[in-house]
N, C-alpha and C. Protein backbone atom coordinates (compact mmCIF):
# COMPACT_ATOMS: atom_id res chain seq x y z
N UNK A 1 -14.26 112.15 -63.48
CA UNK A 1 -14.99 111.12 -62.76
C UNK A 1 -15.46 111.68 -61.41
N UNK A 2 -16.58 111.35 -60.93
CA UNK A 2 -17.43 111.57 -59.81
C UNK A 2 -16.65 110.72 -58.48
N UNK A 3 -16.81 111.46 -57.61
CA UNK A 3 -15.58 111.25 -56.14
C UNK A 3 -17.30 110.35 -55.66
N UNK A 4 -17.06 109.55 -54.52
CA UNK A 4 -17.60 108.64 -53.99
C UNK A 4 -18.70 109.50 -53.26
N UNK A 5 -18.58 110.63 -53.03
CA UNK A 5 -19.60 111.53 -51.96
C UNK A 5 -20.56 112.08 -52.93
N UNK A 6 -20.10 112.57 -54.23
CA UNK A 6 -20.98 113.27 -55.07
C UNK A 6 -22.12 112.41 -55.60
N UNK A 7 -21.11 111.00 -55.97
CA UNK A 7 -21.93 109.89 -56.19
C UNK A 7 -23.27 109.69 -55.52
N UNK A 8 -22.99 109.61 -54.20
CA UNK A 8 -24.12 109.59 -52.82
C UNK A 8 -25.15 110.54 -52.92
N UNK A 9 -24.78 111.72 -53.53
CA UNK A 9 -25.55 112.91 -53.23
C UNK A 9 -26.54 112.81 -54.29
N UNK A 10 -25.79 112.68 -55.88
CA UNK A 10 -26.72 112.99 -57.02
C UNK A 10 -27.50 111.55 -56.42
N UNK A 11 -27.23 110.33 -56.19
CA UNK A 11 -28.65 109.28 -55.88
C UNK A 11 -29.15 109.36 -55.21
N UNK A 12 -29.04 110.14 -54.12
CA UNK A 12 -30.02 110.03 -52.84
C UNK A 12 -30.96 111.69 -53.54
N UNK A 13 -30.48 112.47 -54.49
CA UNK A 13 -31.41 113.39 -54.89
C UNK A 13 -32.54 112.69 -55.71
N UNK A 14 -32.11 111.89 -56.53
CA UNK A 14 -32.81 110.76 -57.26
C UNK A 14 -33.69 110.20 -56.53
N UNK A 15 -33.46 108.97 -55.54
CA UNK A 15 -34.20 108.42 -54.84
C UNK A 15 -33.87 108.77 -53.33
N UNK A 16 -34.66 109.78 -52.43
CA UNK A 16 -34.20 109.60 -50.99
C UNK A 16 -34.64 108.36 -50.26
N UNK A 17 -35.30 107.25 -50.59
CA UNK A 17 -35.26 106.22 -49.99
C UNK A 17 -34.22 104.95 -49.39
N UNK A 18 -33.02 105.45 -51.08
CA UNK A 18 -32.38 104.71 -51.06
C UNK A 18 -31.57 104.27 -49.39
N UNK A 19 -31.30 102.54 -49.42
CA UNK A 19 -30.35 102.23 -47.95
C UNK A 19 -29.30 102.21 -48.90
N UNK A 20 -28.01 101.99 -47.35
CA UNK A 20 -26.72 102.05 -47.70
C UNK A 20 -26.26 100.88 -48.64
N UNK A 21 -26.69 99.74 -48.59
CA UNK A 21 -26.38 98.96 -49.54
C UNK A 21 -26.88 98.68 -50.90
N UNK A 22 -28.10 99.85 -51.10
CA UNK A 22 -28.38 99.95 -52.43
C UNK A 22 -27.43 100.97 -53.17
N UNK A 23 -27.22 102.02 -52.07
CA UNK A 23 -26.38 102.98 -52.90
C UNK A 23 -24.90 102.01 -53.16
N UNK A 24 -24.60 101.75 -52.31
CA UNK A 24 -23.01 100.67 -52.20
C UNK A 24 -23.09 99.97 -53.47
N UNK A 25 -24.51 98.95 -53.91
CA UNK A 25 -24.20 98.48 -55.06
C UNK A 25 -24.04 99.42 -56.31
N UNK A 26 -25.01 100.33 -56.54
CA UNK A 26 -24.47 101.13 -57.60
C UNK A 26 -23.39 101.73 -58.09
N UNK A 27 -22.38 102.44 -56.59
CA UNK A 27 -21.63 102.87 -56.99
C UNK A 27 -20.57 101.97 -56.87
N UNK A 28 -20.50 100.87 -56.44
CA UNK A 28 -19.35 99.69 -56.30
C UNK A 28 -18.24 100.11 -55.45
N UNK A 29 -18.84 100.44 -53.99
CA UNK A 29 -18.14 99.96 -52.81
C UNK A 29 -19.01 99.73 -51.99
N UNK A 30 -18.45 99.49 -50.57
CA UNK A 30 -18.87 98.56 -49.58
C UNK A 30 -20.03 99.46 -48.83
N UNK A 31 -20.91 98.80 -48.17
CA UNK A 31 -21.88 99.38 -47.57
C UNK A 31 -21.02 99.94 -46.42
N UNK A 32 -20.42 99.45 -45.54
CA UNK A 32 -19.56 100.29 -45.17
C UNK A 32 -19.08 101.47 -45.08
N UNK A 33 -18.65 101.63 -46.28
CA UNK A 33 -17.90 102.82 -46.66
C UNK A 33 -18.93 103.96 -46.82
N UNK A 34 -19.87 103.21 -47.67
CA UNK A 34 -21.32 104.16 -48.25
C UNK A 34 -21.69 104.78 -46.39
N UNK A 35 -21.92 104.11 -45.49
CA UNK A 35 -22.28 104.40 -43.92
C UNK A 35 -21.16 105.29 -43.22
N UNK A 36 -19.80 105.43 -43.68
CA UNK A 36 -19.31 106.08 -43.25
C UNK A 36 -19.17 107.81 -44.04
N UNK A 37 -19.61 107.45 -45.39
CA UNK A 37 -19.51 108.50 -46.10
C UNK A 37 -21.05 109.65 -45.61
N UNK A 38 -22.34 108.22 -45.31
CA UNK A 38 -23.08 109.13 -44.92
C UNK A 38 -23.50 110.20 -43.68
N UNK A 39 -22.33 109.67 -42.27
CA UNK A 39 -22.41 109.93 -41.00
C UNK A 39 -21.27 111.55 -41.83
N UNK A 40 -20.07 111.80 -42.24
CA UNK A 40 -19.94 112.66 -42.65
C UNK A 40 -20.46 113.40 -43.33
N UNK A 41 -21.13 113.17 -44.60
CA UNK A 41 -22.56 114.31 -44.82
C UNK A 41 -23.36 114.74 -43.99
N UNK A 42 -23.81 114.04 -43.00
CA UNK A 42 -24.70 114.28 -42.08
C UNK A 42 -23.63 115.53 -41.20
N UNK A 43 -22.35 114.95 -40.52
CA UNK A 43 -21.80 115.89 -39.87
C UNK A 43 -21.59 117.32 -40.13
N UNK A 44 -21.98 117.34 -42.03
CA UNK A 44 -21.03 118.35 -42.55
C UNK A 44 -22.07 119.43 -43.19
N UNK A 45 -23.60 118.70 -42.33
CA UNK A 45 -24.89 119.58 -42.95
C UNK A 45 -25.25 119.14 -43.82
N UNK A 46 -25.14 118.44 -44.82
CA UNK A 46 -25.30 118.24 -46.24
C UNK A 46 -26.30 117.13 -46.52
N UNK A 47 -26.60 116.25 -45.32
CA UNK A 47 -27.37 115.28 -45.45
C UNK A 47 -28.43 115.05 -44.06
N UNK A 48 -29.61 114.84 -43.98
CA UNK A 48 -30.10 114.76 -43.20
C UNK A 48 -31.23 113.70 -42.75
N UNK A 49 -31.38 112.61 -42.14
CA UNK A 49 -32.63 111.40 -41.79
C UNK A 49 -33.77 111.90 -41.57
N UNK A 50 -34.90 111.08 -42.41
CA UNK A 50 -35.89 111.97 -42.17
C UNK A 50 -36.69 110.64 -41.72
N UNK A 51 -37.37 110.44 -40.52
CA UNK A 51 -37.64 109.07 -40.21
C UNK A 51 -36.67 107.85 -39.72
N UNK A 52 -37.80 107.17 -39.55
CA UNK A 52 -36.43 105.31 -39.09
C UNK A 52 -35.71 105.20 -40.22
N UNK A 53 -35.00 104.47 -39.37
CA UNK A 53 -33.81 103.27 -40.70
C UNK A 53 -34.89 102.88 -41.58
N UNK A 54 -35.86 102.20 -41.20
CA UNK A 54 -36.64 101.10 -41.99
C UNK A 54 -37.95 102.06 -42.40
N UNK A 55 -37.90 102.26 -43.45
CA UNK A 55 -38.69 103.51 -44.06
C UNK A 55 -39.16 105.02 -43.66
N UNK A 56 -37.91 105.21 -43.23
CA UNK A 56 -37.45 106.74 -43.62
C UNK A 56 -36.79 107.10 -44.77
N UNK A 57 -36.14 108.65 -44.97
CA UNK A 57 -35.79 108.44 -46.24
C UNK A 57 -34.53 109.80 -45.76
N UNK A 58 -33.47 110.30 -46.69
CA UNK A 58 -32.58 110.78 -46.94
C UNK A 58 -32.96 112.52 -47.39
N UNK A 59 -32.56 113.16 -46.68
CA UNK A 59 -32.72 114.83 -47.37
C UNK A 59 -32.06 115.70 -47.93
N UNK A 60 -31.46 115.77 -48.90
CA UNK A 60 -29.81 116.14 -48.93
C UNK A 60 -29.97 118.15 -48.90
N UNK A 61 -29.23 118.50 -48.62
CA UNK A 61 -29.70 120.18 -48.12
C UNK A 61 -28.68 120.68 -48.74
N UNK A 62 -29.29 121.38 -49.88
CA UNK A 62 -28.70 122.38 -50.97
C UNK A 62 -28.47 124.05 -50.21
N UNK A 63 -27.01 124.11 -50.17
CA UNK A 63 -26.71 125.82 -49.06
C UNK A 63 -26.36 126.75 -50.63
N UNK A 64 -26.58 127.83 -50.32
CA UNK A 64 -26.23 128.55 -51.65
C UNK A 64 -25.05 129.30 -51.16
């Protein structure tokens, strides 16, 4: 089974538009959690904002 971060990653490769409470509903937890999972991707390189909250979109950054 897919850990809650991987989850985040393969959908936001899918759709980078997605907000936190669309991803939250898919994977069935709290937007919350989805917002805290994404400030750690972000910390950890792996995720990056590209634009506003309100139609910007998500970059996720593949390191080899």
């Amino acid at each position: 089974m897919l850990k809650s971060r991987e989850k985040i990653i393969s959908l936001l490769l899918e759709d980078p538009m997605l907000s936190a409470t669309a991803v939250a509903t898919r994977i069935g937890i709290s937007s919350k959690a989805v917002e805290k999972h994404f400030a750690r991707l972000e910390a950890d390189g792996i995720l990056r904002r590209i634009g506003p909250d309100k139609g910007g979109r998500w970059e996720v950054i593949i390191k080899n």
